[in-house]
Every structure is written in C-alpha cells, then in structure tokens.
C-alpha atoms as a PDB file:
ATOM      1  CA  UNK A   1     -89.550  38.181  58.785  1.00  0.00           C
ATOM      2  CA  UNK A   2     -87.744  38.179  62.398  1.00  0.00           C
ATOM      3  CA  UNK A   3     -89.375  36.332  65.401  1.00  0.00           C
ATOM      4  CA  UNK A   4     -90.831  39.701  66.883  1.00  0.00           C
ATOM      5  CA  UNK A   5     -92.612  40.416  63.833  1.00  0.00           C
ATOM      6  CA  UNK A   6     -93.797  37.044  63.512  1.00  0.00           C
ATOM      7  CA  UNK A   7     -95.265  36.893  66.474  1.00  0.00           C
ATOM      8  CA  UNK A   8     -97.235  40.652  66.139  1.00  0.00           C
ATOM      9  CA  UNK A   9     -98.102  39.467  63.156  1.00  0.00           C
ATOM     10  CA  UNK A  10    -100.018  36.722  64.161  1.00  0.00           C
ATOM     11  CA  UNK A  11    -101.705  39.068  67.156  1.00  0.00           C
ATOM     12  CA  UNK A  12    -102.506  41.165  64.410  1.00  0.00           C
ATOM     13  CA  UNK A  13    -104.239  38.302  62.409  1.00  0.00           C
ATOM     14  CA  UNK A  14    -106.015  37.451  65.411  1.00  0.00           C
ATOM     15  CA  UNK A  15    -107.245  40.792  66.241  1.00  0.00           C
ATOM     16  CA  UNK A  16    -108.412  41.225  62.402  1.00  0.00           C
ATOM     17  CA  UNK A  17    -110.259  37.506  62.539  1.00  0.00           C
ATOM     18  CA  UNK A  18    -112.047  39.098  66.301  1.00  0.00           C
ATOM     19  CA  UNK A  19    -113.698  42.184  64.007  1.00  0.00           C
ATOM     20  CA  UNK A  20    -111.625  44.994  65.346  1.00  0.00           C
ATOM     21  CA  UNK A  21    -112.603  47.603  63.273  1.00  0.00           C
ATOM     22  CA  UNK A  22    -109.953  49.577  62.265  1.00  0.00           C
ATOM     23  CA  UNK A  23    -107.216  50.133  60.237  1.00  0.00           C
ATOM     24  CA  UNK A  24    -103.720  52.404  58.932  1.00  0.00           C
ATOM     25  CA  UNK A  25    -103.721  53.857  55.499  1.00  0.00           C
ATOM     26  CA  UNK A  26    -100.224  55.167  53.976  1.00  0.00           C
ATOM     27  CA  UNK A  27    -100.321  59.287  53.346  1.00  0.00           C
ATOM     28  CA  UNK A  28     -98.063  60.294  51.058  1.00  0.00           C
ATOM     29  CA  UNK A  29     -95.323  63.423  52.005  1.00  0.00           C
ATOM     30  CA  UNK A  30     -95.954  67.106  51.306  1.00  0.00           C
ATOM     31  CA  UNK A  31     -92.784  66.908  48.619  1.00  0.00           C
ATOM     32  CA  UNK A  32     -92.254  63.505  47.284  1.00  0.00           C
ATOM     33  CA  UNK A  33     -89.093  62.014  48.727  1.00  0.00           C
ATOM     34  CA  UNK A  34     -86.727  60.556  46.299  1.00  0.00           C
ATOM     35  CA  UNK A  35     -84.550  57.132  46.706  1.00  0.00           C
ATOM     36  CA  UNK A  36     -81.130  58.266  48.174  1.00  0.00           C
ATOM     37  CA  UNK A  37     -78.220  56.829  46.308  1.00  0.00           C
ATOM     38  CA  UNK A  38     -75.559  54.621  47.718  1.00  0.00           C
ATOM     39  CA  UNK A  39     -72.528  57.296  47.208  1.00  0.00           C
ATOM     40  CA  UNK A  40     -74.571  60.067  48.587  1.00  0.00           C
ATOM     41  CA  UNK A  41     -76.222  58.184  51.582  1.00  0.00           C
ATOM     42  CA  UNK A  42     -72.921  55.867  52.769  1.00  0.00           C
ATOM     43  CA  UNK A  43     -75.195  53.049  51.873  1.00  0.00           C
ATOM     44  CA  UNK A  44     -78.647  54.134  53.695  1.00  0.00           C
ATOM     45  CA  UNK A  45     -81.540  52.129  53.158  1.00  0.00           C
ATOM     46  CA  UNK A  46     -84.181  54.707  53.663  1.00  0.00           C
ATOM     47  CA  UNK A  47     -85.486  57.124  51.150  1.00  0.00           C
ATOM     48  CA  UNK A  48     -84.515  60.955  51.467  1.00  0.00           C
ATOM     49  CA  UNK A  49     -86.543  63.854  51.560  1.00  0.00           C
ATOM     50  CA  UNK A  50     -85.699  66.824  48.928  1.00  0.00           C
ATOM     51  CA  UNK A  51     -84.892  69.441  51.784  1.00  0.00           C
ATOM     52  CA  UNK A  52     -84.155  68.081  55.665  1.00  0.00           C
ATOM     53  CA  UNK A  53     -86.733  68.390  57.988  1.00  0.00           C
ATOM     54  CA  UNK A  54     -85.625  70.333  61.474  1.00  0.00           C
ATOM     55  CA  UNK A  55     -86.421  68.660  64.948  1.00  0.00           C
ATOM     56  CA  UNK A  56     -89.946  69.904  65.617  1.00  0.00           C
ATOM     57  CA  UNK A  57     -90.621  71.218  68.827  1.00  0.00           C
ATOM     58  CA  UNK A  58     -94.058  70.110  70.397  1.00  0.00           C
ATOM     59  CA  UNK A  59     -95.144  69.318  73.860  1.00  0.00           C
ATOM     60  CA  UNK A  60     -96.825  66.032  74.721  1.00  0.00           C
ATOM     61  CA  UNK A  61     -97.814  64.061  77.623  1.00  0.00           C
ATOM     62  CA  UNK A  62     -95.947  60.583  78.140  1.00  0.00           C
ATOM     63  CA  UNK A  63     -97.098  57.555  79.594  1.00  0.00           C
ATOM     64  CA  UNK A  64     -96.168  58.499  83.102  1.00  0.00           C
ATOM     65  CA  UNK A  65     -97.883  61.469  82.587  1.00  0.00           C
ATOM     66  CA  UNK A  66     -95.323  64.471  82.735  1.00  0.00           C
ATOM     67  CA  UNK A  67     -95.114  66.879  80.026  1.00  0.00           C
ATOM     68  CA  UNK A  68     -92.939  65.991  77.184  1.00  0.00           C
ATOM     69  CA  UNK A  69     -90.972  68.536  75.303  1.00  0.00           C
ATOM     70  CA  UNK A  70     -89.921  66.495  72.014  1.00  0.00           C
ATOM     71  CA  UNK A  71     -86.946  68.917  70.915  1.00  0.00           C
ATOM     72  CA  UNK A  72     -85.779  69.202  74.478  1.00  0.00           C
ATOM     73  CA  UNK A  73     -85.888  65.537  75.452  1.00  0.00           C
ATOM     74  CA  UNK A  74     -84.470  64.210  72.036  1.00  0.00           C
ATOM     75  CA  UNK A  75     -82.184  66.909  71.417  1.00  0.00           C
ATOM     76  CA  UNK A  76     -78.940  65.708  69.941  1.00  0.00           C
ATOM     77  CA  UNK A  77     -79.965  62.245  69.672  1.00  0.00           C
ATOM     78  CA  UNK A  78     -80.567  59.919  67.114  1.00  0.00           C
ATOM     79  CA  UNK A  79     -84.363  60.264  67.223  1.00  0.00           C
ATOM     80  CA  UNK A  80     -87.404  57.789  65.328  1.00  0.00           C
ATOM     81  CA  UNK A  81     -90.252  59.893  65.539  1.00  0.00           C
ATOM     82  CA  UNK A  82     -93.946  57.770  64.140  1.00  0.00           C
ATOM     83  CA  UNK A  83     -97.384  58.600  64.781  1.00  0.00           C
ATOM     84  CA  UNK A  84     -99.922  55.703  64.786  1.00  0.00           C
ATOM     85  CA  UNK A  85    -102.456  54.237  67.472  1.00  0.00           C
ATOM     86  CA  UNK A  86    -102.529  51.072  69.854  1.00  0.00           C
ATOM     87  CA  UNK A  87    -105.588  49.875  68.156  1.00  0.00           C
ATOM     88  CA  UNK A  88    -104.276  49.177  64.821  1.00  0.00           C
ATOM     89  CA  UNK A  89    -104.193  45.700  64.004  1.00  0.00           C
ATOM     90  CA  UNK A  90    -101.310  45.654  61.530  1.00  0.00           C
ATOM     91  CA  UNK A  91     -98.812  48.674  60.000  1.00  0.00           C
ATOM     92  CA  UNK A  92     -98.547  50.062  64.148  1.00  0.00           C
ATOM     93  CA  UNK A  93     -97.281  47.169  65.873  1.00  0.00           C
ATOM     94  CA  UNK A  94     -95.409  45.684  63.133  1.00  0.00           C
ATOM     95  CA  UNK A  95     -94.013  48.811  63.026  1.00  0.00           C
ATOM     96  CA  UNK A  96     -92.831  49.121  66.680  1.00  0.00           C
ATOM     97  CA  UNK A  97     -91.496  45.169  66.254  1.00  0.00           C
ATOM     98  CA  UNK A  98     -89.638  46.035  63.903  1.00  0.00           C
ATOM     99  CA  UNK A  99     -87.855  48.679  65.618  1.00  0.00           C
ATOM    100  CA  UNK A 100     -87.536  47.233  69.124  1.00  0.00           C
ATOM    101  CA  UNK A 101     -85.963  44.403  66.871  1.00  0.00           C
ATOM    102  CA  UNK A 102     -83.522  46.553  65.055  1.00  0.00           C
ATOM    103  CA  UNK A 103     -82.693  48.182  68.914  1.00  0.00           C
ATOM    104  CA  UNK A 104     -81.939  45.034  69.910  1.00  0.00           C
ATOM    105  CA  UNK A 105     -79.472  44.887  66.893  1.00  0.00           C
ATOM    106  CA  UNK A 106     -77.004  47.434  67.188  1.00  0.00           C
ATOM    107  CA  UNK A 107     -74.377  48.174  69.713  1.00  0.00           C
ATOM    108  CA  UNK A 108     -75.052  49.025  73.438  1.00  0.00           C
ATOM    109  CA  UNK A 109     -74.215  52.436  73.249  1.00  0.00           C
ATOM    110  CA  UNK A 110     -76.044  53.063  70.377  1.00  0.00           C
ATOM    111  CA  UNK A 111     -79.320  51.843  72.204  1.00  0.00           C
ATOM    112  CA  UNK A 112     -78.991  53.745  74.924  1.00  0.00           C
ATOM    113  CA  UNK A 113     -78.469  56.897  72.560  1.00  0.00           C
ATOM    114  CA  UNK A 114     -81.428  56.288  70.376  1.00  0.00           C
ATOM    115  CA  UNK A 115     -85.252  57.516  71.074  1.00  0.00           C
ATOM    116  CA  UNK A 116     -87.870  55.971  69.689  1.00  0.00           C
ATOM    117  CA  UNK A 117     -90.931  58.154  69.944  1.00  0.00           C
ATOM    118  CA  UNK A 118     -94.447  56.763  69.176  1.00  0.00           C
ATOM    119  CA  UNK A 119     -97.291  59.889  69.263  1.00  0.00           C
ATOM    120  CA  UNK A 120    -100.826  58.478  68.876  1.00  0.00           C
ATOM    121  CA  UNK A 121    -103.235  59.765  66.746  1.00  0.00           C
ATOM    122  CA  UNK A 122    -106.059  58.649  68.576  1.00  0.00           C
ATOM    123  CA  UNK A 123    -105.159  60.592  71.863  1.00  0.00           C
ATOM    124  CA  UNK A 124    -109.390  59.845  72.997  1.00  0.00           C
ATOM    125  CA  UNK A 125    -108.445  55.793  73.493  1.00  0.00           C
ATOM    126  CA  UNK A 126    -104.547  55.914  73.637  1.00  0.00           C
ATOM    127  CA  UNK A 127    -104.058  57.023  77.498  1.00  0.00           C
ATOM    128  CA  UNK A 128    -100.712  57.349  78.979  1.00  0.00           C
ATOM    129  CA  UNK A 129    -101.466  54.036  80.667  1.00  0.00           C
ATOM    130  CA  UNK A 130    -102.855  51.952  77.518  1.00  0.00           C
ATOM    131  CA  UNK A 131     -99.676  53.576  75.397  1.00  0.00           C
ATOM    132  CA  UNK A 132     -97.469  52.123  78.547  1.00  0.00           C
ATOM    133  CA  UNK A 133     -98.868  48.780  78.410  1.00  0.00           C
ATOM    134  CA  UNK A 134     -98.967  48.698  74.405  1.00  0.00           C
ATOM    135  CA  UNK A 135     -95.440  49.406  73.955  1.00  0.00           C
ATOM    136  CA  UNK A 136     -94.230  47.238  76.836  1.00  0.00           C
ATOM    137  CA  UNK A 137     -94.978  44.431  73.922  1.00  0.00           C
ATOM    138  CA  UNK A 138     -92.221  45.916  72.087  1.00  0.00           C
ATOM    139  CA  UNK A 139     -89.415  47.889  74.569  1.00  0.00           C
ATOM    140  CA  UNK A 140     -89.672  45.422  77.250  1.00  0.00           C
ATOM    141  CA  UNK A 141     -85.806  43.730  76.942  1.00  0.00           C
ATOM    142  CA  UNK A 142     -84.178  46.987  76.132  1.00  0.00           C
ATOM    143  CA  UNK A 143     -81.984  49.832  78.210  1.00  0.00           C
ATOM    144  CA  UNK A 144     -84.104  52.992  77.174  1.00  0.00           C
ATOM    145  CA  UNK A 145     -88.214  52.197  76.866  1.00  0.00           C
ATOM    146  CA  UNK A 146     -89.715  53.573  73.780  1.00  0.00           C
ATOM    147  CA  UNK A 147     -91.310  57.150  74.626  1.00  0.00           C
ATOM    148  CA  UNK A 148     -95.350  57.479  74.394  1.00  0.00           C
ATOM    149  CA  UNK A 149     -97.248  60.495  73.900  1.00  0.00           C
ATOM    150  CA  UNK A 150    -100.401  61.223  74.003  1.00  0.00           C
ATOM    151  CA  UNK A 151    -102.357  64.714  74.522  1.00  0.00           C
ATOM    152  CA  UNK A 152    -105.517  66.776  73.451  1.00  0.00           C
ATOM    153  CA  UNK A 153    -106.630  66.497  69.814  1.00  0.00           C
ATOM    154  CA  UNK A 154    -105.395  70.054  69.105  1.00  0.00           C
ATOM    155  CA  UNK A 155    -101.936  69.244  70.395  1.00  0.00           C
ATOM    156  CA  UNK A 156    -101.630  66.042  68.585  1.00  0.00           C
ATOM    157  CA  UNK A 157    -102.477  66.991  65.244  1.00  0.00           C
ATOM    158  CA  UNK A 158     -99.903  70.370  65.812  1.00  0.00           C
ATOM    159  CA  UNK A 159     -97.435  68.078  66.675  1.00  0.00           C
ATOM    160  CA  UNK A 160     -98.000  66.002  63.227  1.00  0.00           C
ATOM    161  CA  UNK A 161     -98.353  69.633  61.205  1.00  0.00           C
ATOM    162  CA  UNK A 162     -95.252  70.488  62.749  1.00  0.00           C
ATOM    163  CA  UNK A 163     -93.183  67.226  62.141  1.00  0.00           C
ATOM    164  CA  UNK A 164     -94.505  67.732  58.315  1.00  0.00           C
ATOM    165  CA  UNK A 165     -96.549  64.817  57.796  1.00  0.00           C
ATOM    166  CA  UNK A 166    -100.051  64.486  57.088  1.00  0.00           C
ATOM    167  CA  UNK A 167    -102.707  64.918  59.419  1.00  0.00           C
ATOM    168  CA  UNK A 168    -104.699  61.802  60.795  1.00  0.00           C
ATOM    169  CA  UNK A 169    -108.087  61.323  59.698  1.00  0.00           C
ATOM    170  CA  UNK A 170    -111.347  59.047  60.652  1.00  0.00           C
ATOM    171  CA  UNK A 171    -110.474  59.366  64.141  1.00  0.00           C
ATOM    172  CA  UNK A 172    -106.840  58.928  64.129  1.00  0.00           C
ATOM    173  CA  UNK A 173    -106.749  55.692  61.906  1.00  0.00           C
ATOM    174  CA  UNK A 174    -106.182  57.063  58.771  1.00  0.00           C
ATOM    175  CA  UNK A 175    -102.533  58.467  59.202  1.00  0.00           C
ATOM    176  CA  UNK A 176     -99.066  58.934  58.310  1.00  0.00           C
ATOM    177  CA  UNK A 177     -96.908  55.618  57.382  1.00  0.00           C
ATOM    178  CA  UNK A 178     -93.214  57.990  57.871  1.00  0.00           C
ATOM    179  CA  UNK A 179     -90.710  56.724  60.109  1.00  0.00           C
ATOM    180  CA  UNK A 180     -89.034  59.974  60.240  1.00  0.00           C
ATOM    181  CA  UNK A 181     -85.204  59.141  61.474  1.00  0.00           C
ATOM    182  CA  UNK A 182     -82.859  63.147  63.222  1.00  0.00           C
ATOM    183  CA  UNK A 183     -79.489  62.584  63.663  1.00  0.00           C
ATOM    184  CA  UNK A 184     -77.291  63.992  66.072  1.00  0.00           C
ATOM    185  CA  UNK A 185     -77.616  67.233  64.099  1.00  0.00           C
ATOM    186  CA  UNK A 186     -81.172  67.474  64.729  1.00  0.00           C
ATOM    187  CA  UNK A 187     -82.036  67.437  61.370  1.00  0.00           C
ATOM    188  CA  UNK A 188     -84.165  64.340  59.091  1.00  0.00           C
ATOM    189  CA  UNK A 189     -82.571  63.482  56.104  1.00  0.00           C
ATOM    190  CA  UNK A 190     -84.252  60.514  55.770  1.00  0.00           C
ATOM    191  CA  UNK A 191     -87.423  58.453  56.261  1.00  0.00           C
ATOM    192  CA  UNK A 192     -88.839  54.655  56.494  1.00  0.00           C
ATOM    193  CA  UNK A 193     -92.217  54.093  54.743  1.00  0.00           C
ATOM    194  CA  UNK A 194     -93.545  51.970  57.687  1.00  0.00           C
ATOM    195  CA  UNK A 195     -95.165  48.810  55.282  1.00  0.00           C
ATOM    196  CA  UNK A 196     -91.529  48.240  53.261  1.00  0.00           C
ATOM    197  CA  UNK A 197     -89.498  48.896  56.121  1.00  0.00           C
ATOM    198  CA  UNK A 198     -87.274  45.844  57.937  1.00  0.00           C
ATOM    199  CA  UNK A 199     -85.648  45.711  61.173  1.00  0.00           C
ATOM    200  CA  UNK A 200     -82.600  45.047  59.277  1.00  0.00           C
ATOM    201  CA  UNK A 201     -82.910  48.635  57.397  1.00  0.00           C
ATOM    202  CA  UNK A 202     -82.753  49.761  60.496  1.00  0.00           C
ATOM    203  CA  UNK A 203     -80.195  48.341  62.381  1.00  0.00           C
ATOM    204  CA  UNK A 204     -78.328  49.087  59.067  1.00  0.00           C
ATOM    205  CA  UNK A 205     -78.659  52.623  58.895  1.00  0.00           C
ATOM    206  CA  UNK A 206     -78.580  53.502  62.372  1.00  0.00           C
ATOM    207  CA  UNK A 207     -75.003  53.799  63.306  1.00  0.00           C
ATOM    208  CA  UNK A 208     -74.152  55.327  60.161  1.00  0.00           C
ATOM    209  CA  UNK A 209     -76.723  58.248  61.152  1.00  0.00           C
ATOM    210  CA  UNK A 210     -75.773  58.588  64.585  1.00  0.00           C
ATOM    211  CA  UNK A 211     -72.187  58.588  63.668  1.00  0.00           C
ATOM    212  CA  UNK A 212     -71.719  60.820  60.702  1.00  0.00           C
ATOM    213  CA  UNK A 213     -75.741  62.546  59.872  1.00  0.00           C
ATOM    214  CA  UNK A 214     -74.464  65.339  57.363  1.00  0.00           C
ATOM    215  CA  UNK A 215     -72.044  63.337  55.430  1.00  0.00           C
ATOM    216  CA  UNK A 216     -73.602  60.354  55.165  1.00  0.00           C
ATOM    217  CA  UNK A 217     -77.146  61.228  54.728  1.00  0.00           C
ATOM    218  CA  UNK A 218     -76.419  63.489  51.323  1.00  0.00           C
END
C-alpha cells in the first residue's frame, strides 16, 4: 500500500471509529466483463468489457460551478470516469488516492493529458464546493485537478445510465465500484473494480492506453 493510501486509509478508519454512517457496495456490470489476456491487452492490468463502451455524453455541474459537458471536455483524452460520494469512509477516497498516486507516476505529458472525473452520487450533500475541498485531498500536487460533478438527482443518475453502470441506491451510497478508463479513441475497453485496484495498475496501464487504445486494449 503507497503512502497516499496509507494515510486515507487511516482517515477512513477514523471516520468509521466516529459512527459515520455510511458506506460503498460493489454493483456488478450489465454484461460480465472478462479478464483481458496479456497478448490481447499489451499487458493491461484491468479487466475488459465484452463490447467497448462509447464516451457518454452528459452534462454536469463542476466544482466551480459551470456546466460540464463530459464528451466535450474529455474528448480525445485518456479519460477515468467513477461515480462515488465524499462521505464514504473507505472504497471513494481510497479510490481517488490511488489514482492521484498513479498521476503522480507517469510521465508529465501524460498527466497533463489525462482526466480524472469523479461524479457523485449523492448530488443533495456533494456541492460543487464540498466536491472542491474533498478532492483537493487527492489532486492537490498535480498539473490538471481532478474534475467534480455534481447536479440534480435526475441528471446524475442519467449520467450513470448513460456511462452503463448501475444506478446508485440508498441515497447515493450504494453504487457502482467501475473505474471505467476511454482512450484517445473515445472508446472503454477496459475497467478497474475500485476495491482490487492499485495505483501501480494504473500507472501501468496508462501510457499503453493513451498511446495505442485499439491495439492494445484487444
């Protein structure tokens, strides 16, 4: 476990010992993904889904609170897309440590390429200015900030419908685990289940993604 994650884990611990009530819950995909083999994947660590997923287009609000056109914004960009809330005391911020760790891993250019979007499921508590202040935890060393979006309940759960993962339930806590990784082609390939996935996984696949997505990814 890196230092970053260490040390969310142990806010997380802390937050679980103070009673905070909540908690994330792993939903499994519409199709069931299937391991992606070495020769077909250049090596990937992440798991593959049977058909590639296109960039979805929804419109959020970020944490400066402009509109947000996901397609738009990320197009043509190696893109992490994952949907959790500030709240959660575990999966969620180990989650973002472990990718502003793997950021912090791979070449310059390649972080200032990458987007890593986090879309709240609980868009009633997660403001633009408590996502802000959540993910500063995370982005705060790197070139590009990690993007937060927030928006009405409607708009939140058409934006998870839309990316193809499961919709969040009991307020936004029960939710979606997928990491879901576009390449440059604007297609996903591939995904991270958020409790087995590494920084190093990451850093790992990342340039192989952003350099070659259709090749590489099977």
């Amino acid at each position: 476990m890196g230092r970053a994650r260490r040390a969310v884990a142990a806010v997380a611990a802390a937050l679980a010992l103070a009673g905070v009530a909540s908690a994330c819950s792993s939903d499994s995909s519409a199709s069931p993904p299937i391991k992606i083999s070495p020769t077909a994947s250049g090596g990937l660590h992440a798991t593959a889904f049977p058909t590639p997923r296109p960039r979805p287009t929804f419109t959020l609000t970020d944490t400066a609170g402009e509109s947000y056109d996901f397609a738009q914004e990320t197009d043509g960009r190696p893109t992490l897309l994952y949907f959790g809330y500030t709240n959660c005391p575990d999966i969620c911020p180990l989650t973002m440590a472990d990718l502003g760790e793997a950021m912090r891993s791979v070449p310059a250019d390649l972080q200032k390429e990458t987007r890593i979007v986090f879309v709240t499921t609980d868009p009633t508590r997660d403001t633009p200015p408590v996502i802000k202040a959540w993910l500063a935890n995370f982005d705060h060393d790197l070139p590009v900030p990690f993007v937060g979006l927030t928006g009405s309940l409607q708009q939140v759960e058409t934006a998870q419908r839309l990316a193809g993962v499961p919709v969040a339930e009991d307020n936004g806590q029960t939710h979606s685990t997928e990491v879901l990784v576009y390449g440059p082609d604007d297609q996903a390939r591939v995904f991270y289940t958020a409790a087995s996935m590494t920084a190093g996984d990451v850093s790992h696949d990342l340039p192989i993604v952003a350099k070659e997505p259709a090749a590489s990814q099977g």
